[in-house]
N, C-alpha and C. Protein backbone atom coordinates (compact mmCIF):
# COMPACT_ATOMS: atom_id res chain seq x y z
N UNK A 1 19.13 4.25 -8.56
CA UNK A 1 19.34 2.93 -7.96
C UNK A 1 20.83 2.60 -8.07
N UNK A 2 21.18 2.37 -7.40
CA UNK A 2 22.90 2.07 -7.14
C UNK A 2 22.94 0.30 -7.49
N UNK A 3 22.41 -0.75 -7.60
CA UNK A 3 22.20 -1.75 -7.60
C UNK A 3 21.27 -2.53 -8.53
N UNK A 4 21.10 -2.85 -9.23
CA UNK A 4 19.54 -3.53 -10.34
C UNK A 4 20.05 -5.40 -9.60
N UNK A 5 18.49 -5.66 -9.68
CA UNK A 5 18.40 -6.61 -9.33
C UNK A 5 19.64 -7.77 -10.17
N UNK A 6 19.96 -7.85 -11.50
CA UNK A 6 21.39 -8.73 -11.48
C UNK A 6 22.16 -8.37 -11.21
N UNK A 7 22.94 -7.16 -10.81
CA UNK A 7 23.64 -6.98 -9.95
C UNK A 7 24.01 -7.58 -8.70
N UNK A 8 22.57 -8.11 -8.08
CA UNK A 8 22.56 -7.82 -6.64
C UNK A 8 22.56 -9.82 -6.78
N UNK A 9 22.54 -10.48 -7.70
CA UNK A 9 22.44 -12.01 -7.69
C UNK A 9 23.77 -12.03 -7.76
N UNK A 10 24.49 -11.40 -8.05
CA UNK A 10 26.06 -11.02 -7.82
C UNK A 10 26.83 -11.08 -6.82
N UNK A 11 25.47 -10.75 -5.62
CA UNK A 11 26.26 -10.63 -4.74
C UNK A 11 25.95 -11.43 -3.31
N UNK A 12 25.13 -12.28 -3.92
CA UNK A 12 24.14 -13.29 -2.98
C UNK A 12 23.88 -14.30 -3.46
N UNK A 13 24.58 -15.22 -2.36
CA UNK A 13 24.11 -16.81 -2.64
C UNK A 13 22.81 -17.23 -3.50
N UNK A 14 21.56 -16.59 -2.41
CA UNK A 14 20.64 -17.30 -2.81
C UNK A 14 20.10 -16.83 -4.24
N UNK A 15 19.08 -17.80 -5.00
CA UNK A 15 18.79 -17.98 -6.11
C UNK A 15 17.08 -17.74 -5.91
N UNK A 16 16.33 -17.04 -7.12
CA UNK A 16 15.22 -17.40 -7.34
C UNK A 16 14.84 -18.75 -7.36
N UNK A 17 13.18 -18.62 -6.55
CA UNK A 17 12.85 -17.81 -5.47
C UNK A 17 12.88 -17.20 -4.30
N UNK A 18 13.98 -17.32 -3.49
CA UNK A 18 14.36 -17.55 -2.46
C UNK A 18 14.83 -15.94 -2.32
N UNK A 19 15.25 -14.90 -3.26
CA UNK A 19 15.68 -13.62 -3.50
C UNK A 19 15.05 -12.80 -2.96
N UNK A 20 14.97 -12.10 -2.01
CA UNK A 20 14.08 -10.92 -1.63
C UNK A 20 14.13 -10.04 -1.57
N UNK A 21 15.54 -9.30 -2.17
CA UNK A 21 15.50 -8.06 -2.37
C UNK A 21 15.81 -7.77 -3.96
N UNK A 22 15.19 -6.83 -4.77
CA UNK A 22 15.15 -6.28 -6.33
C UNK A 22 15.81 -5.42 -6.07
N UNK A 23 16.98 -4.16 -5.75
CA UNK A 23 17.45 -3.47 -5.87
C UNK A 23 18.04 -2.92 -4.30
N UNK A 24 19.07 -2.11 -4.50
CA UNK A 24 19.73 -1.70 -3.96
C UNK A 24 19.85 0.09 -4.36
N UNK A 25 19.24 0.96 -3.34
CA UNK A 25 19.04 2.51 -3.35
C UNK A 25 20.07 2.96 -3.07
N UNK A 26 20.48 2.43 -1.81
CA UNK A 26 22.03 3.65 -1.71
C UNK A 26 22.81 2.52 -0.72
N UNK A 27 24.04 3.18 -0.25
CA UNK A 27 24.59 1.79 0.55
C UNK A 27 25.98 3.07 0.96
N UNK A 28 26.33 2.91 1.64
CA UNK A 28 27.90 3.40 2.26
C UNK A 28 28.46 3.06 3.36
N UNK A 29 30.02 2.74 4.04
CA UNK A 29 30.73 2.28 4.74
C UNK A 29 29.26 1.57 5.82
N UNK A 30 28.85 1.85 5.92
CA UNK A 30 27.92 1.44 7.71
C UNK A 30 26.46 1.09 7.42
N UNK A 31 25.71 1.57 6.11
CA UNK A 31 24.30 1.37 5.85
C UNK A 31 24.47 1.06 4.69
N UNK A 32 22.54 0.80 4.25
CA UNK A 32 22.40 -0.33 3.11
C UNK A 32 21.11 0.05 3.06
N UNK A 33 19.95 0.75 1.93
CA UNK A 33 19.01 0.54 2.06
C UNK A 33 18.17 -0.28 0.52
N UNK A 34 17.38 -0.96 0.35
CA UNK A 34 17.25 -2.34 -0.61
C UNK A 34 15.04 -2.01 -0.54
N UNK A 35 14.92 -2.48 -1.53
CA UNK A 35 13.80 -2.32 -2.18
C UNK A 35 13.10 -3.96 -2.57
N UNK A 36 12.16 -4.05 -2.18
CA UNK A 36 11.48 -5.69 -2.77
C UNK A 36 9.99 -5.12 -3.20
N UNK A 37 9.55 -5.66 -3.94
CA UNK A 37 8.14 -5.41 -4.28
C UNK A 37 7.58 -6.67 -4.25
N UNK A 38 6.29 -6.76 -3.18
CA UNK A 38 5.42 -8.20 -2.86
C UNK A 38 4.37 -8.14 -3.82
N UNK A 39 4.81 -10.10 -4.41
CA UNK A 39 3.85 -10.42 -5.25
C UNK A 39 3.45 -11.58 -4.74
N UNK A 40 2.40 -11.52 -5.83
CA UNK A 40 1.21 -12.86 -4.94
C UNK A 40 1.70 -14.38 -5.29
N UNK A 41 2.77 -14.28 -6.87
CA UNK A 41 3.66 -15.61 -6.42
C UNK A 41 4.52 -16.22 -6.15
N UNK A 42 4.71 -15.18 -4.33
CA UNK A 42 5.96 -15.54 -4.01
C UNK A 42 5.93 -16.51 -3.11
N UNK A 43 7.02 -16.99 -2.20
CA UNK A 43 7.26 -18.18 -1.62
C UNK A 43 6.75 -17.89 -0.35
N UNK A 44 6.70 -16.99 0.16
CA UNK A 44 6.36 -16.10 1.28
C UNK A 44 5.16 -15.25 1.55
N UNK A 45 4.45 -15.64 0.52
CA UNK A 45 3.07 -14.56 0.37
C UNK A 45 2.15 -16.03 0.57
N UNK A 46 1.06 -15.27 1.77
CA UNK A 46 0.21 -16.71 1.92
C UNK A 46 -1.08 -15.52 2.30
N UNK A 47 -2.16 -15.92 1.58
CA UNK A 47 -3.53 -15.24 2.11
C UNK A 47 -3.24 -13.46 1.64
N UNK A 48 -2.58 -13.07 0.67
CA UNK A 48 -2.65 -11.94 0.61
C UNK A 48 -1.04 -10.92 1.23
N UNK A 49 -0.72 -11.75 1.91
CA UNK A 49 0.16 -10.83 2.94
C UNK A 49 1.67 -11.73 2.41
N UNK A 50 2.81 -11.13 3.28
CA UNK A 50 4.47 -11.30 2.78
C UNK A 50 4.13 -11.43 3.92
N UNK A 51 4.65 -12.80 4.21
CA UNK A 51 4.38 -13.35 6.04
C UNK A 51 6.29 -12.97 6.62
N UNK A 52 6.18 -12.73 7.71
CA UNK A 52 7.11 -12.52 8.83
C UNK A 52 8.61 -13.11 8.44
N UNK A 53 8.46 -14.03 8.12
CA UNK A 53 9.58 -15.40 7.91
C UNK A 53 9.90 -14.42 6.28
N UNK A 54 9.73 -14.06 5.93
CA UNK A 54 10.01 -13.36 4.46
C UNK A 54 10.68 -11.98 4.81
N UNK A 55 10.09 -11.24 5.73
CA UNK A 55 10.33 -10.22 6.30
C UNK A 55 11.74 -10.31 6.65
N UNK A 56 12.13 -11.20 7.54
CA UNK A 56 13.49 -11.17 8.33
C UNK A 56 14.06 -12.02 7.06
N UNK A 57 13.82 -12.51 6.21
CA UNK A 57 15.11 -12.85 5.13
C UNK A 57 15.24 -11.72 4.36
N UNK A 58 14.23 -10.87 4.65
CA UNK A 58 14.26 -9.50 3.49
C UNK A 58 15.47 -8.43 4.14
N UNK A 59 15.45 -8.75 5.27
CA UNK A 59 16.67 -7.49 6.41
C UNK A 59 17.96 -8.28 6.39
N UNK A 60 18.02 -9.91 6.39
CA UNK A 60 19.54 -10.73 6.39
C UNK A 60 20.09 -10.31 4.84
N UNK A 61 19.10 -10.41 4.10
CA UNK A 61 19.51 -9.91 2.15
C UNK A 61 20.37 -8.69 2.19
N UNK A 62 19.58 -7.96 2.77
CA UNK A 62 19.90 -6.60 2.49
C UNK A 62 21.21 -6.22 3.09
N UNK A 63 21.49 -7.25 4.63
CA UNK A 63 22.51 -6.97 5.03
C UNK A 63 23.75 -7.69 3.90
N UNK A 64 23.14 -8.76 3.57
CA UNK A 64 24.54 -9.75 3.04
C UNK A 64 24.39 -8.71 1.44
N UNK A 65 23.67 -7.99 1.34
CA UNK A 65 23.98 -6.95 -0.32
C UNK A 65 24.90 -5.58 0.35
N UNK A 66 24.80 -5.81 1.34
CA UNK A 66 25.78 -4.38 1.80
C UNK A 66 27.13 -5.07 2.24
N UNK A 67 27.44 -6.27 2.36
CA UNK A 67 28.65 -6.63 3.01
C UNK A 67 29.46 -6.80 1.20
N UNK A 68 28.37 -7.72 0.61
CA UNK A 68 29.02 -7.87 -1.49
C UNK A 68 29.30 -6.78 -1.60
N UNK A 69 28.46 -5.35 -1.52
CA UNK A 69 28.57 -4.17 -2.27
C UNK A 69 30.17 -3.43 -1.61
N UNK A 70 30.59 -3.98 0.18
CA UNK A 70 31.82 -3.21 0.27
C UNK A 70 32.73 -4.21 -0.05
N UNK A 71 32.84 -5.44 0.00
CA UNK A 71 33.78 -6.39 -0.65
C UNK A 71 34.13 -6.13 -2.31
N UNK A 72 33.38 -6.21 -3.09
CA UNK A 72 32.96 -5.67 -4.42
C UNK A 72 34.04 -4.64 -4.53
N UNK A 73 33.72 -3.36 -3.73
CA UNK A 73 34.62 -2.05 -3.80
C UNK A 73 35.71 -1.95 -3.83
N UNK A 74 36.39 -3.42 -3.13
CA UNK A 74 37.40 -3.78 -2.17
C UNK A 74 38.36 -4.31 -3.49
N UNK A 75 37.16 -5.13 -4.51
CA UNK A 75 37.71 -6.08 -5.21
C UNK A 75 38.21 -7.64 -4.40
N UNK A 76 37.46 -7.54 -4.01
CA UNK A 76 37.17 -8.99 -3.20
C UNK A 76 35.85 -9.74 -3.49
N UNK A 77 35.74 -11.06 -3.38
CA UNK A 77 34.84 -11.62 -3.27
C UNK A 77 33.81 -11.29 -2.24
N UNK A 78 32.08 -11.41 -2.41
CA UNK A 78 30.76 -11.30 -1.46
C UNK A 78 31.29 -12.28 -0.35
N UNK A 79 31.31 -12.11 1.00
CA UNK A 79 31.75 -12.92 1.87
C UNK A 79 30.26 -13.55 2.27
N UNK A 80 30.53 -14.94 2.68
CA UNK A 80 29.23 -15.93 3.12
C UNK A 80 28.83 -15.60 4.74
N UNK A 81 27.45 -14.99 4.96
CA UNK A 81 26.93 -14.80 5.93
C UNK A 81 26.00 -15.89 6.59
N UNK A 82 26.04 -16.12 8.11
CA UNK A 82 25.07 -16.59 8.43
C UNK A 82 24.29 -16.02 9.78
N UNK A 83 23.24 -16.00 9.91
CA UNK A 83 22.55 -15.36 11.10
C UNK A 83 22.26 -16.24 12.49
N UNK A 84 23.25 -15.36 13.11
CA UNK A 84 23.80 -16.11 14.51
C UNK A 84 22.66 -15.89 14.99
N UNK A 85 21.80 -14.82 15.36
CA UNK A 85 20.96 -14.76 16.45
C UNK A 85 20.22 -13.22 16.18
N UNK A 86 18.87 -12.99 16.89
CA UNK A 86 17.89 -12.25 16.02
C UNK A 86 17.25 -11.33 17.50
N UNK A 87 17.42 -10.43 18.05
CA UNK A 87 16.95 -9.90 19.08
C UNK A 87 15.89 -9.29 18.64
N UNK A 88 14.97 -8.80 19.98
CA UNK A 88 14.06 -7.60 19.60
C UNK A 88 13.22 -7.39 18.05
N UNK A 89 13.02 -8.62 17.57
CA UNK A 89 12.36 -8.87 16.80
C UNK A 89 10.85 -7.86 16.70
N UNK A 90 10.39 -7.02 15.87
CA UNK A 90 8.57 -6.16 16.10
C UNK A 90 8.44 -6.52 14.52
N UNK A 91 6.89 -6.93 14.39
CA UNK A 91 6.66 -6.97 13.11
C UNK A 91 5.60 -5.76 13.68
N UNK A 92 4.72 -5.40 13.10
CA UNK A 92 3.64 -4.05 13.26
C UNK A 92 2.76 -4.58 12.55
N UNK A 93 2.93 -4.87 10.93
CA UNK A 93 1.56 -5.30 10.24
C UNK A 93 2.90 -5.91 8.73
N UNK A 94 2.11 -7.10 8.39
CA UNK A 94 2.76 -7.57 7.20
C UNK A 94 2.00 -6.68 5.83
N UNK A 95 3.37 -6.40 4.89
CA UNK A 95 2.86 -5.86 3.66
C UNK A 95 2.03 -6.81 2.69
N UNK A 96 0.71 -6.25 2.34
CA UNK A 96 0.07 -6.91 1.39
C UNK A 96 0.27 -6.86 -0.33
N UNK A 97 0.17 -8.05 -0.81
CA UNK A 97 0.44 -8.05 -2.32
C UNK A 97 -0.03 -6.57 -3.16
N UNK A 98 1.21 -6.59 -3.97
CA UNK A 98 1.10 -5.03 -4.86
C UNK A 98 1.85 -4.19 -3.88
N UNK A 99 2.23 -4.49 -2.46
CA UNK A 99 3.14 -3.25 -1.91
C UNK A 99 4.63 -3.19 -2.07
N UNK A 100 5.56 -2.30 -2.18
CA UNK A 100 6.68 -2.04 -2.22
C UNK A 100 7.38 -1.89 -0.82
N UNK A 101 8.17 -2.63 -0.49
CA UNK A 101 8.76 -2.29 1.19
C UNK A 101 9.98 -2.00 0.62
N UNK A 102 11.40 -0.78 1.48
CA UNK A 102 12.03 -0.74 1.59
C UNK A 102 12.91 -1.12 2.62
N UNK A 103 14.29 -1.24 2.58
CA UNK A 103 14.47 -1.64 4.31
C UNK A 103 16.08 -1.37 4.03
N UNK A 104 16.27 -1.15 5.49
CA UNK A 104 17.70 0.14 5.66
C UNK A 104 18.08 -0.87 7.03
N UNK A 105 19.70 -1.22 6.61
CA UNK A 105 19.75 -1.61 7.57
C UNK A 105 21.23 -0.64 7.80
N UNK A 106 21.82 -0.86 9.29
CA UNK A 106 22.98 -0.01 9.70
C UNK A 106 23.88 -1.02 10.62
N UNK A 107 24.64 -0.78 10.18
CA UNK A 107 26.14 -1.63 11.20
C UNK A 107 25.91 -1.18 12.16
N UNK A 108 26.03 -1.50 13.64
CA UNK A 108 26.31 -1.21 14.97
C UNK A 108 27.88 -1.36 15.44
N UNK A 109 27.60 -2.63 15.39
CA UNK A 109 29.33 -2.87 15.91
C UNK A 109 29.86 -4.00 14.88
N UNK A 110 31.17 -4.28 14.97
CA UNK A 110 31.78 -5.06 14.46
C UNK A 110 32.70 -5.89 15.31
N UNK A 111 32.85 -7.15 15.69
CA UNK A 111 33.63 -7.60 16.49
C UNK A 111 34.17 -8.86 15.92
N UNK A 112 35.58 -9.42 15.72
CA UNK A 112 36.20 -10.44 14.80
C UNK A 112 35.11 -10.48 13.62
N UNK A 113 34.79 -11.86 13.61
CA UNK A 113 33.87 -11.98 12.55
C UNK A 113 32.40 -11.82 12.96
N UNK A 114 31.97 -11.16 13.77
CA UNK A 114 30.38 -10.99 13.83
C UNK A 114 30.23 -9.40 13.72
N UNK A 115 29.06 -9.54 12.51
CA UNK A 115 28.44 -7.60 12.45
C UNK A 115 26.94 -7.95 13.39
N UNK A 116 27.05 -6.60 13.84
CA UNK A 116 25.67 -6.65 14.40
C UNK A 116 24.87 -5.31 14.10
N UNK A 117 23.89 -5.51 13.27
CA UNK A 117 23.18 -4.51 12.50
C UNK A 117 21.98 -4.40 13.14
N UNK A 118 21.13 -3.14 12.51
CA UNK A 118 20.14 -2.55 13.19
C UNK A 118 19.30 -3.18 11.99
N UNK A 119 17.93 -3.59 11.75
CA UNK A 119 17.39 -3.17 10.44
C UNK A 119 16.49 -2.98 10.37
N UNK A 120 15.36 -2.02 9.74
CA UNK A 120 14.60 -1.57 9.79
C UNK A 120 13.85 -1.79 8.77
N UNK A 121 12.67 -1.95 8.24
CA UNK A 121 11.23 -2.23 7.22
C UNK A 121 10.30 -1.21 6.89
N UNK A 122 10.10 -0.25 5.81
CA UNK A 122 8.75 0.42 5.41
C UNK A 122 8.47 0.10 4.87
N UNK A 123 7.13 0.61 4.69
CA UNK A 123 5.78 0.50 3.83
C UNK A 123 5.58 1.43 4.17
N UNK A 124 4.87 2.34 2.84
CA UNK A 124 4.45 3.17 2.17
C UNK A 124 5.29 4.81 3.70
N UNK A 125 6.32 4.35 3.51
CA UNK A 125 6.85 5.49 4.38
C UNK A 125 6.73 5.08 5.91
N UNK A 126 5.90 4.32 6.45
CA UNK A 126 5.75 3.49 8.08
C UNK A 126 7.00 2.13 8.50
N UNK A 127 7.25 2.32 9.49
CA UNK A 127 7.65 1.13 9.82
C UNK A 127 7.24 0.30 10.13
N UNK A 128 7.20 -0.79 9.72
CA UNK A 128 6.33 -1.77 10.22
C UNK A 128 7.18 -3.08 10.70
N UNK A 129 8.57 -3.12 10.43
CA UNK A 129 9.18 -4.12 10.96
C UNK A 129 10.25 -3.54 11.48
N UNK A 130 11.09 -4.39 12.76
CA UNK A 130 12.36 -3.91 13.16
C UNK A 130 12.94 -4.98 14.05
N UNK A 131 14.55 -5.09 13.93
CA UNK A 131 15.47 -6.09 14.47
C UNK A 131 16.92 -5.60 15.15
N UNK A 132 17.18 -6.34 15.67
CA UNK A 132 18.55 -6.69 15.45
C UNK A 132 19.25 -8.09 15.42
N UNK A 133 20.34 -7.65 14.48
CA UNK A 133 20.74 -9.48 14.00
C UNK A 133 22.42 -9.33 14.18
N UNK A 134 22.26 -10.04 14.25
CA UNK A 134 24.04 -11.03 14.34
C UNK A 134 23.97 -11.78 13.68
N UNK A 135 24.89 -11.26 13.01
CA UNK A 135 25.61 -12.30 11.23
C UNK A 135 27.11 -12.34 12.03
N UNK A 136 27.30 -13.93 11.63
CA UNK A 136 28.36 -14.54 11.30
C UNK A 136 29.26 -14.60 10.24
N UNK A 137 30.15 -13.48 9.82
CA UNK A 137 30.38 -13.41 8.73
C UNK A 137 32.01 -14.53 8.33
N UNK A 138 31.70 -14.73 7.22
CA UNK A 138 32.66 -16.00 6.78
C UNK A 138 33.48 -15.39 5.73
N UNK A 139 34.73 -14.41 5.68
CA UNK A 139 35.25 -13.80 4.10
C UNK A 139 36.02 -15.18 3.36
N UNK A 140 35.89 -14.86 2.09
CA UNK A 140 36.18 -15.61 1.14
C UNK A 140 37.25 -15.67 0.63
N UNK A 141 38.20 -15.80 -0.01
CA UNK A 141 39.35 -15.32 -0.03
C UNK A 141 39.41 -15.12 -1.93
């Protein structure tokens, strides 16, 4: 694991509960892939399942832990992200409590301050979610 979950509060605004990713697997110049394990008392778990709306904060996390992790490198401050806009949105099937999802996301392009990433969701090796997002990125100084 390249990342343990305090690490990764290091590198992201948000605060428990609101946290959705526990670790960070690997990460380099362009990708990011991040680990959450769904439990039944989370903020986002309703009837068994990690509903949708959890899902896509689980792919914005992962992106804003890959932007800390190259700022970090940089010796710079985690720069403040916000999510401009969400294309091509597929959920497939939401993960149920006790599952582990991973999720990999990849830079596409970069233009002034907007990244636009690919990101992708497994379970148990399947995909079951996929996007693309536009973050507004804000560096810190």
């Amino acid at each position: 694991m390249l990342l343990n979950k305090d690490e990764i509060l290091e590198l992201l605004p948000q605060r428990p509960p609101m946290v959705m990713i526990e670790g960070v697997l690997s990460a380099d110049a362009h990708s990011c892939r991040s680990f959450f394990s769904v439990d039944s008392g989370h903020l986002f778990c309703e009837n068994g399942r990690f509903e949708a709306a959890g899902l896509v904060e689980n792919m914005a996390q992962t992106a804003a832990a890959h932007a800390g992790y190259l700022a970090r490198k940089e010796q710079k401050s985690p720069p403040a992200g916000y999510i401009a806009g969400i294309k091509n949105l597929q959920i497939v099937t939401l993960p149920v409590v006790g599952e582990q999802i991973e999720t990999e996301i990849s830079l596409q392009h970069q233009v002034m301050n907007f990244r636009i990433i690919a990101a992708r969701v497994f379970c148990k090796e399947a995909e079951i979610a996929c996007c693309e997002m536009k973050i507004l990125v804000n560096e810190r100084e």
